[in-house]
PDB file of N, CA and C in Angstrom:
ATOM      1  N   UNK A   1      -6.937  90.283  12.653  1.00  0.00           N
ATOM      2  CA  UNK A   1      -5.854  89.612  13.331  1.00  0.00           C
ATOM      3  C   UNK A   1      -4.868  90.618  13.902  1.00  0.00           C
ATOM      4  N   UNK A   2      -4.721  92.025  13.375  1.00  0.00           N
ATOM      5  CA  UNK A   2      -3.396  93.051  14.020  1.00  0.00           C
ATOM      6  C   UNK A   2      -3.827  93.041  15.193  1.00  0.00           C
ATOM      7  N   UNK A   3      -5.286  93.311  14.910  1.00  0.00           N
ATOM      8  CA  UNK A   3      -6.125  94.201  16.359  1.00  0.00           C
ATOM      9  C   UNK A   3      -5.734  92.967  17.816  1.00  0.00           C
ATOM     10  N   UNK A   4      -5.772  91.964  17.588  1.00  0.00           N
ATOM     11  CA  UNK A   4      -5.098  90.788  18.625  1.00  0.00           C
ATOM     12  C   UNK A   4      -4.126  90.638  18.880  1.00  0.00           C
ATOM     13  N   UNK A   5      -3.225  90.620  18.002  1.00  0.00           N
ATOM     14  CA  UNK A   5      -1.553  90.909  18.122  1.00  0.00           C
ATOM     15  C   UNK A   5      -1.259  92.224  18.949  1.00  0.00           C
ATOM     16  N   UNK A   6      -1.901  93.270  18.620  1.00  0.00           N
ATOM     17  CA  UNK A   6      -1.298  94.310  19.368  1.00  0.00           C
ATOM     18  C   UNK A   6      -1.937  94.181  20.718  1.00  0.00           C
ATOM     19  N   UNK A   7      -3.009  93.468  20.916  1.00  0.00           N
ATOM     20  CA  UNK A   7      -3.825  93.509  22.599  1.00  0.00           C
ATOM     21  C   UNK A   7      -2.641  92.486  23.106  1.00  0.00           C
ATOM     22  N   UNK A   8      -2.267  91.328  22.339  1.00  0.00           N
ATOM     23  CA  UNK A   8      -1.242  90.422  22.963  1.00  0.00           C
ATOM     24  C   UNK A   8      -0.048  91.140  23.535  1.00  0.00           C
ATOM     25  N   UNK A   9       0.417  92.056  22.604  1.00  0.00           N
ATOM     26  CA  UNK A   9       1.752  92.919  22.661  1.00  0.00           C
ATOM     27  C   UNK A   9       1.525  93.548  23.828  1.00  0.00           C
ATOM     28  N   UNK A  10       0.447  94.392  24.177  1.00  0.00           N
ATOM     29  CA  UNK A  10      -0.164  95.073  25.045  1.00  0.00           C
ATOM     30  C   UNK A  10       0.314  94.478  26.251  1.00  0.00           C
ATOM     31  N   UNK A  11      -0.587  93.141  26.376  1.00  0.00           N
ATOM     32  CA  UNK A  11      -0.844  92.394  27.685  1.00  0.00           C
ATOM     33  C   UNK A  11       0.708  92.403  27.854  1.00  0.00           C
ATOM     34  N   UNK A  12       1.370  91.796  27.483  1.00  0.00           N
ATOM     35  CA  UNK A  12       3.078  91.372  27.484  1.00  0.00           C
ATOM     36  C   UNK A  12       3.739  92.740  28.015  1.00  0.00           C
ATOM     37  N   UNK A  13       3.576  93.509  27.406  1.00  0.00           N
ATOM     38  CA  UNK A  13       4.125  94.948  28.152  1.00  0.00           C
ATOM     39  C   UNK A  13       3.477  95.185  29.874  1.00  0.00           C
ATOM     40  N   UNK A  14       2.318  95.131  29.910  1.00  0.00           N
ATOM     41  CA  UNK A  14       1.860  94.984  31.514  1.00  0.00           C
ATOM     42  C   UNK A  14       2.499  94.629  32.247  1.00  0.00           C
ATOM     43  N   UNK A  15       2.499  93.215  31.610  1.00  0.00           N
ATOM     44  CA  UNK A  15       2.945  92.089  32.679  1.00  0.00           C
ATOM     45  C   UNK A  15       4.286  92.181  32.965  1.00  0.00           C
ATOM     46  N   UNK A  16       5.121  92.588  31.707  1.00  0.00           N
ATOM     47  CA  UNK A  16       6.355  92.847  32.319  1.00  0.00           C
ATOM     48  C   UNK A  16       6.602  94.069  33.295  1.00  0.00           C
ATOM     49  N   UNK A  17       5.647  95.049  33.069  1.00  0.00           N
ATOM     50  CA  UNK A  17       5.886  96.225  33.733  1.00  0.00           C
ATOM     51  C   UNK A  17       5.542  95.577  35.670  1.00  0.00           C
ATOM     52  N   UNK A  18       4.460  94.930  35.434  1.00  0.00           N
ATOM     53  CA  UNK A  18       4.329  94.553  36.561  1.00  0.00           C
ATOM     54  C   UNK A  18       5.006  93.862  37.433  1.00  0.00           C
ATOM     55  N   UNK A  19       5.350  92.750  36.391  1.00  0.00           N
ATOM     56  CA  UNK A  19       6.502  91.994  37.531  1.00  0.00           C
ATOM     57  C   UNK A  19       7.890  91.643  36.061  1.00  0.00           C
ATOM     58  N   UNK A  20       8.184  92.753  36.733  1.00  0.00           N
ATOM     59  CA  UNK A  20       9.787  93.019  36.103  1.00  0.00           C
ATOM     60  C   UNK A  20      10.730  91.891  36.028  1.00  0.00           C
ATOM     61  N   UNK A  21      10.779  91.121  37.220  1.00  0.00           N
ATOM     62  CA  UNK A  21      11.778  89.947  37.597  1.00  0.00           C
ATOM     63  C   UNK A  21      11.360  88.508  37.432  1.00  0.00           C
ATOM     64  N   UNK A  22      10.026  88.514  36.335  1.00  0.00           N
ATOM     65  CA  UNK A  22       9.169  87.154  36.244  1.00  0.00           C
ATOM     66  C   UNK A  22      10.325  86.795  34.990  1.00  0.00           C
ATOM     67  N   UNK A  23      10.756  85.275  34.611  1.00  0.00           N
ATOM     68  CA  UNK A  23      11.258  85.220  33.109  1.00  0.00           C
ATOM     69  C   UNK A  23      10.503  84.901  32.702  1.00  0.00           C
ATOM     70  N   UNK A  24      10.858  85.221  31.318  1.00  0.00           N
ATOM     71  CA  UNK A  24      10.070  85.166  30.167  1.00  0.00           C
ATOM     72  C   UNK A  24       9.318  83.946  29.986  1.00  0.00           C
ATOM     73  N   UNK A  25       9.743  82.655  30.344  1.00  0.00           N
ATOM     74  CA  UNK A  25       8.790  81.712  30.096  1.00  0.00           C
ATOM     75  C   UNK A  25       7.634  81.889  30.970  1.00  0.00           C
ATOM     76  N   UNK A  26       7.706  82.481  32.123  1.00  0.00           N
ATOM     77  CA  UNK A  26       6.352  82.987  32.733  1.00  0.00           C
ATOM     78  C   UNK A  26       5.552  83.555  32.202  1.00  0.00           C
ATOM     79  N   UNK A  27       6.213  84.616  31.852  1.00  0.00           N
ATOM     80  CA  UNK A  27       5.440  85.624  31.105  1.00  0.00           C
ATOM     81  C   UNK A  27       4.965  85.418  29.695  1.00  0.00           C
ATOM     82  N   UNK A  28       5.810  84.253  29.322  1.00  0.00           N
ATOM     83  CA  UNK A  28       4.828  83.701  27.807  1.00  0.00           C
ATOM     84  C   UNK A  28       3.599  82.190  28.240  1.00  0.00           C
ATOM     85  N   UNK A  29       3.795  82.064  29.281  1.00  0.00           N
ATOM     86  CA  UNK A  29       2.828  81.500  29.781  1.00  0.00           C
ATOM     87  C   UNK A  29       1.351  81.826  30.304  1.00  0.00           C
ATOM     88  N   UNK A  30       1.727  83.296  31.261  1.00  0.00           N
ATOM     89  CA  UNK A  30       0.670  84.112  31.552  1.00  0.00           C
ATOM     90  C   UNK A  30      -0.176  84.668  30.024  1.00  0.00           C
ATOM     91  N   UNK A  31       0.736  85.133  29.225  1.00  0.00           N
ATOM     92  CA  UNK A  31      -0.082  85.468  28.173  1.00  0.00           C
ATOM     93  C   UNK A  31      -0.570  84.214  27.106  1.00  0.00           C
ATOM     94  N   UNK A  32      -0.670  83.450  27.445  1.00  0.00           N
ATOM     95  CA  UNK A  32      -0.718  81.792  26.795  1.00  0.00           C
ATOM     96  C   UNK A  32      -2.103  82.122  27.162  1.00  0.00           C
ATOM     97  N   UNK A  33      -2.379  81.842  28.691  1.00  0.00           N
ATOM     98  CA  UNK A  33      -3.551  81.508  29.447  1.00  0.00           C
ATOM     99  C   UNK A  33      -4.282  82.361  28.885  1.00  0.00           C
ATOM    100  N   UNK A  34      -3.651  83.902  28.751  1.00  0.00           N
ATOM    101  CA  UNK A  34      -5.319  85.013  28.232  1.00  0.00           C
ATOM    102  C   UNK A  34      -5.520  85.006  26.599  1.00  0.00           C
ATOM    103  N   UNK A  35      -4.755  84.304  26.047  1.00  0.00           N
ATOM    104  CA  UNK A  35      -5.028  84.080  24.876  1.00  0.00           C
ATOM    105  C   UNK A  35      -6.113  82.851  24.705  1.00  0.00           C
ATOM    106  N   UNK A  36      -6.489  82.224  25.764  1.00  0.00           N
ATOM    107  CA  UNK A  36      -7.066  80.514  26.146  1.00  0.00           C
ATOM    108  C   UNK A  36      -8.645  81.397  26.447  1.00  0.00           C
ATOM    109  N   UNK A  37      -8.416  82.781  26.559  1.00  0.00           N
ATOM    110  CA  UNK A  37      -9.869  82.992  27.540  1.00  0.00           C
ATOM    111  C   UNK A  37      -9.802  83.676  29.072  1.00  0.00           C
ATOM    112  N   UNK A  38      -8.462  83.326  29.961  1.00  0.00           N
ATOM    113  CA  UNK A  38      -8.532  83.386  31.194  1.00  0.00           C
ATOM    114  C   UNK A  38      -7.808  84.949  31.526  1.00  0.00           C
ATOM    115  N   UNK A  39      -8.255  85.697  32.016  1.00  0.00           N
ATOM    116  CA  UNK A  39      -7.615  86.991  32.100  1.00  0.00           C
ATOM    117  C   UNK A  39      -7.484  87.706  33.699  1.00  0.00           C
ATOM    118  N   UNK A  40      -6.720  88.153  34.415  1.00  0.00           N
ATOM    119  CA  UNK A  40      -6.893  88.229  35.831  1.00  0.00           C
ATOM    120  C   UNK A  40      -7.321  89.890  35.471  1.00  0.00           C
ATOM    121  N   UNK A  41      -7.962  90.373  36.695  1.00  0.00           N
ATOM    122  CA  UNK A  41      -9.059  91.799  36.417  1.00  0.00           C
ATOM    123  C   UNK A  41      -7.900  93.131  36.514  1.00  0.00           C
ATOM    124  N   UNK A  42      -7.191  92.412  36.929  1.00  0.00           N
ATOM    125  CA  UNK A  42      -5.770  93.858  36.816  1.00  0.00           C
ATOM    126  C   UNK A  42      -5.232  94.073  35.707  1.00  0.00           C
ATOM    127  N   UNK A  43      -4.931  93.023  34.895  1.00  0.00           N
ATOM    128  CA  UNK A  43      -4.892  92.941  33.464  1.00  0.00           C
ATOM    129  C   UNK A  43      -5.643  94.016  32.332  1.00  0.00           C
ATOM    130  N   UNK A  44      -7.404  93.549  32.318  1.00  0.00           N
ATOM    131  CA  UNK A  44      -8.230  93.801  32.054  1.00  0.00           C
ATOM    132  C   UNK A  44      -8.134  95.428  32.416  1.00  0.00           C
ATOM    133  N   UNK A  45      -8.096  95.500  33.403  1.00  0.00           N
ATOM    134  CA  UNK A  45      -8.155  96.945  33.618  1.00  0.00           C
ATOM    135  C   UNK A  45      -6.996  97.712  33.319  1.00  0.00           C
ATOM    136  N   UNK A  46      -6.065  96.996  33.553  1.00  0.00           N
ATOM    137  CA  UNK A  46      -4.803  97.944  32.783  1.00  0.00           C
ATOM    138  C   UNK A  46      -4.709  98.641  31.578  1.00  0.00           C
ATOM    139  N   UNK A  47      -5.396  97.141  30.631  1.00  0.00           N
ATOM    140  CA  UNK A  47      -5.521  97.251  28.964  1.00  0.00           C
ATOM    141  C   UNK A  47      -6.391  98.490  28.815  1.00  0.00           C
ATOM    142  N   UNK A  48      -7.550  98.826  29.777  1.00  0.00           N
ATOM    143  CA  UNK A  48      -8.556  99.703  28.940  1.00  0.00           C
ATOM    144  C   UNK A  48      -8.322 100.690  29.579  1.00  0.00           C
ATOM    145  N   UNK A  49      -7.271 100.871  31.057  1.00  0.00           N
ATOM    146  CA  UNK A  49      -6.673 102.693  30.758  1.00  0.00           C
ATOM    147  C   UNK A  49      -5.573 103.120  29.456  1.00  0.00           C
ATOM    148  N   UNK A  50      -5.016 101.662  29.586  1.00  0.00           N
ATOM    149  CA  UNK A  50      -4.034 102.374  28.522  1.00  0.00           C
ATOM    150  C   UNK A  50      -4.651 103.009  27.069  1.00  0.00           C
ATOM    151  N   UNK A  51      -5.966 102.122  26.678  1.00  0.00           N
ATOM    152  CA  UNK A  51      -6.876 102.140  25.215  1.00  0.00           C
ATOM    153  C   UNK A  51      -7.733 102.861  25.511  1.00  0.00           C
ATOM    154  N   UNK A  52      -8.158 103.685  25.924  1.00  0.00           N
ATOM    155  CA  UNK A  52      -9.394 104.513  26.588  1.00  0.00           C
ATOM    156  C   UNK A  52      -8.975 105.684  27.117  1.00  0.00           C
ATOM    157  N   UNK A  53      -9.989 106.829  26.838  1.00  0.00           N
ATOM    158  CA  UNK A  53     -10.227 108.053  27.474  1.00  0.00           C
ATOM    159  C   UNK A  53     -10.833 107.622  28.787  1.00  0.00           C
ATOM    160  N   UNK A  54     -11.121 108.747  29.583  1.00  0.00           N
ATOM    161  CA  UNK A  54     -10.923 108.685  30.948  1.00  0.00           C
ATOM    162  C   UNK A  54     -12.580 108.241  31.114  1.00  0.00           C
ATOM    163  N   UNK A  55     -13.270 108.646  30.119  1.00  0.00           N
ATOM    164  CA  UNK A  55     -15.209 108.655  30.310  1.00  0.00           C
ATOM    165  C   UNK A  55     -15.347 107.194  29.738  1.00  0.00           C
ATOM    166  N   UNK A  56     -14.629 106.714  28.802  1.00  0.00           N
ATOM    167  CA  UNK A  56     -15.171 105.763  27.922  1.00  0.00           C
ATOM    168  C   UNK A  56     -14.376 104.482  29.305  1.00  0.00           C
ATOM    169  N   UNK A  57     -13.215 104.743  29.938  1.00  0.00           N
ATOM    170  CA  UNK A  57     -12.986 103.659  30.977  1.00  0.00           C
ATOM    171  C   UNK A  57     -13.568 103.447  31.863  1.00  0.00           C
ATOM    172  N   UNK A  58     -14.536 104.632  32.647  1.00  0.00           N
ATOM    173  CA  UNK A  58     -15.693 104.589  33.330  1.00  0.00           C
ATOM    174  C   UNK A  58     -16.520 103.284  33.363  1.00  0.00           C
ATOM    175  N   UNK A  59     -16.914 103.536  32.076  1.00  0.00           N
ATOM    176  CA  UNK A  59     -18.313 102.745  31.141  1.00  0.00           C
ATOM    177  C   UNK A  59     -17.883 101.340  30.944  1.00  0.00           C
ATOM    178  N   UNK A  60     -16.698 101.060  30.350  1.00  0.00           N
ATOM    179  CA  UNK A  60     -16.162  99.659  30.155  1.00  0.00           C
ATOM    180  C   UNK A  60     -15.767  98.723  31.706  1.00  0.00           C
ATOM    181  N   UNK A  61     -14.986  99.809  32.125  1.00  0.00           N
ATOM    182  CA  UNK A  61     -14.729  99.570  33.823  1.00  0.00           C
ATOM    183  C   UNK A  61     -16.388  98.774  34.736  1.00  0.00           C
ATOM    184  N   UNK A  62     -17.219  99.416  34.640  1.00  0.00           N
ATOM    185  CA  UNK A  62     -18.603  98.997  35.059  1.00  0.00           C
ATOM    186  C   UNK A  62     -18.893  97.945  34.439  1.00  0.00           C
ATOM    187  N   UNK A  63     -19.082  98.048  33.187  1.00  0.00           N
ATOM    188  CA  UNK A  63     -19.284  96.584  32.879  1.00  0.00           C
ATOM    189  C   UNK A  63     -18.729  95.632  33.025  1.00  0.00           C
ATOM    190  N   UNK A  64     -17.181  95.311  33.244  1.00  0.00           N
ATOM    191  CA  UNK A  64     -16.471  94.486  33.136  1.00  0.00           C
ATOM    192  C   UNK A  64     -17.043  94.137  34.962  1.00  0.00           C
ATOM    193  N   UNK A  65     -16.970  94.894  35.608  1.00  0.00           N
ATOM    194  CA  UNK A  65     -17.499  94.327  37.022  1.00  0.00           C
ATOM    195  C   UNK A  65     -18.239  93.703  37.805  1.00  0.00           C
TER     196      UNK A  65
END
């Protein structure tokens, strides 16, 4: 269960980084939805530069595509 909490925490940091001026009920909404399953690919890819070496994002990067 941490290991989800911190990908949640994760996503939430993105999203704010991304859109700075969204409020928070957006942004606990957006992360609602990827907790449901639904994840947009900028997301996805954000999470695994931040969690990943540069070879191992390669590899995950491809697959996810």
């Amino acid at each position: 269960m941490h290991v989800k909490e911190t990908l949640v925490s994760l996503v939430g940091i993105i999203i704010r980084e991304k859109h700075p001026h969204k409020l928070e009920g957006d942004v606990k909404y957006m992360i609602e939805q990827i907790r449901k399953g639904y994840i947009d690919e900028w997301i996805s890819e954000a999470v695994i530069d931040r969690m990943y070496d540069t070879q191992d994002q390669e590899v995950l990067l491809k697959l996810i595509s």
